[in-house]
C-alpha atoms as a PDB file:
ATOM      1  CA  UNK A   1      -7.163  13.995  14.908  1.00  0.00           C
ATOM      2  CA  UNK A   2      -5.725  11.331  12.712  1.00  0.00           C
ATOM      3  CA  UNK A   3      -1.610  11.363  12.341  1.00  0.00           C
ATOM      4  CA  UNK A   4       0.340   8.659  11.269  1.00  0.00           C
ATOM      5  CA  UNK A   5       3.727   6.924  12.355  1.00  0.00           C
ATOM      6  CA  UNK A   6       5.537   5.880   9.644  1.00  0.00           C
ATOM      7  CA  UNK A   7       7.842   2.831   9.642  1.00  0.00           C
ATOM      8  CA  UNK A   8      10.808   1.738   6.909  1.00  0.00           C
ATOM      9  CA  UNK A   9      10.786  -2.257   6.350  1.00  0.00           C
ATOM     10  CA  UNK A  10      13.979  -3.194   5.500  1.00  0.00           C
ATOM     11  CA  UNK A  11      13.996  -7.198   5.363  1.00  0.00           C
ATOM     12  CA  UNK A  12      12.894  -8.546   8.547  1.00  0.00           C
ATOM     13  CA  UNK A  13      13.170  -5.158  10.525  1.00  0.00           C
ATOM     14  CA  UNK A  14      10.558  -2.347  10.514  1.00  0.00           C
ATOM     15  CA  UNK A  15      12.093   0.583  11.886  1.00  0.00           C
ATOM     16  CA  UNK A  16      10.324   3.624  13.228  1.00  0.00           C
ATOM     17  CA  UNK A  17      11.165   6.442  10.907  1.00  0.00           C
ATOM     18  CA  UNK A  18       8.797   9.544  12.306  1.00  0.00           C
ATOM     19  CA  UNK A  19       5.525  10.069  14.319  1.00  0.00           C
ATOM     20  CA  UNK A  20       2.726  12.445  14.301  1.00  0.00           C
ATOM     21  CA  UNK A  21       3.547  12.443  10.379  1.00  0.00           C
ATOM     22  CA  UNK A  22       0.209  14.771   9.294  1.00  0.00           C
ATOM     23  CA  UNK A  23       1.415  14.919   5.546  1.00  0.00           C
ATOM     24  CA  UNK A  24       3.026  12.580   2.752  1.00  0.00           C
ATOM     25  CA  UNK A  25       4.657  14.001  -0.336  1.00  0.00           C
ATOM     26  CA  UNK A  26       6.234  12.140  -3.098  1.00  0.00           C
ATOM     27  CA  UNK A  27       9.171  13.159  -4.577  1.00  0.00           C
ATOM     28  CA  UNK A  28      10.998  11.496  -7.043  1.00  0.00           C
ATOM     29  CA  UNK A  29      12.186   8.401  -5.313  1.00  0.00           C
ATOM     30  CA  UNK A  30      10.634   8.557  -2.233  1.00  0.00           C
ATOM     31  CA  UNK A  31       8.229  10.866   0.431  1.00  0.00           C
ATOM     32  CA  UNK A  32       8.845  14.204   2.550  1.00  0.00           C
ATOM     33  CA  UNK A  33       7.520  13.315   5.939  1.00  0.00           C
ATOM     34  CA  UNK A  34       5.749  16.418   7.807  1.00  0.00           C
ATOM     35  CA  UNK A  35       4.949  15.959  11.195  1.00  0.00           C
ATOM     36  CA  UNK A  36       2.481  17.992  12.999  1.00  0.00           C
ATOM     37  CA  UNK A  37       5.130  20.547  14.445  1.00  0.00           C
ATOM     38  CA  UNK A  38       6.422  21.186  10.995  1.00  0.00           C
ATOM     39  CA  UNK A  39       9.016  18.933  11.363  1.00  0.00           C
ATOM     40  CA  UNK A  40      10.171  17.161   7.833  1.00  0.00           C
ATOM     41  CA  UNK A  41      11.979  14.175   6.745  1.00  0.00           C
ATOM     42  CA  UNK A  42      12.541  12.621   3.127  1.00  0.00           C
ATOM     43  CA  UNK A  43      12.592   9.054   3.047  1.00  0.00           C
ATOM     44  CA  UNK A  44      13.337   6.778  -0.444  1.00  0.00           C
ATOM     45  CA  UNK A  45      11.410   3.914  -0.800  1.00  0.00           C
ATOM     46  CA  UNK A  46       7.633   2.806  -1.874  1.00  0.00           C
ATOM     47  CA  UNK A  47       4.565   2.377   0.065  1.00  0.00           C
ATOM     48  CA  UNK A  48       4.236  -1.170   1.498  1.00  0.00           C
ATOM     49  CA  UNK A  49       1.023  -0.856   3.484  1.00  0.00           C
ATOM     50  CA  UNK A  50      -1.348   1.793   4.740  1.00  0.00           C
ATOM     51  CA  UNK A  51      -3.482   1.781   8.177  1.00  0.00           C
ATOM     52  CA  UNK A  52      -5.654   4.730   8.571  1.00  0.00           C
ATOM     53  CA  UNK A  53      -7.948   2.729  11.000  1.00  0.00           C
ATOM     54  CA  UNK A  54      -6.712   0.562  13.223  1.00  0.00           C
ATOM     55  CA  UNK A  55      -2.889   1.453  13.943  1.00  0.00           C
ATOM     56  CA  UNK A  56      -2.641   4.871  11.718  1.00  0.00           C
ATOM     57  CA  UNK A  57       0.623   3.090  10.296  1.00  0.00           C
ATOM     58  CA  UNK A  58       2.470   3.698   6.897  1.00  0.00           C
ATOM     59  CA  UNK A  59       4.781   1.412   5.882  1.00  0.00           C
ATOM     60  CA  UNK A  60       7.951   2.342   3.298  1.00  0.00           C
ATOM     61  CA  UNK A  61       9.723  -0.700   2.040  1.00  0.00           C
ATOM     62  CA  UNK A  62      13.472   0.021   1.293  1.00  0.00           C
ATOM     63  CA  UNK A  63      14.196  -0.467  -2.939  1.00  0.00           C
ATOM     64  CA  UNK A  64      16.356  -3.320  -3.277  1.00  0.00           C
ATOM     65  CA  UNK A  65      14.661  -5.412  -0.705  1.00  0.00           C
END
């Protein structure tokens, strides 16, 4: 099983925003976050990167950075 941890970069930081994220959803200006549990978070910003290989990382980049 493949879940992602999805990260915020904000400038020079990358902060950890949620793991075991097993769905993405746009909305609007930004993404619900659903982890495995059921667990959600909404997050604004755009897709920087994507790893579904290596690190299984998404990374948001804050708007305005």
């Amino acid at each position: 099983m493949c879940l992602s941890t999805v990260y915020i970069q904000s400038k020079d930081r990358r902060i950890k925003v949620m793991q075991d994220v097993a769905q993405m959803e746009y909305d609007q200006d930004g993404y619900l976050l659903i982890g495995l549990l059921g667990d959600q978070k909404f997050v604004k910003g755009t897709i920087k990167s994507v790893d579904f290989v290596d690190d299984h990382t998404v990374v948001l980049e804050k708007e305005g950075d």
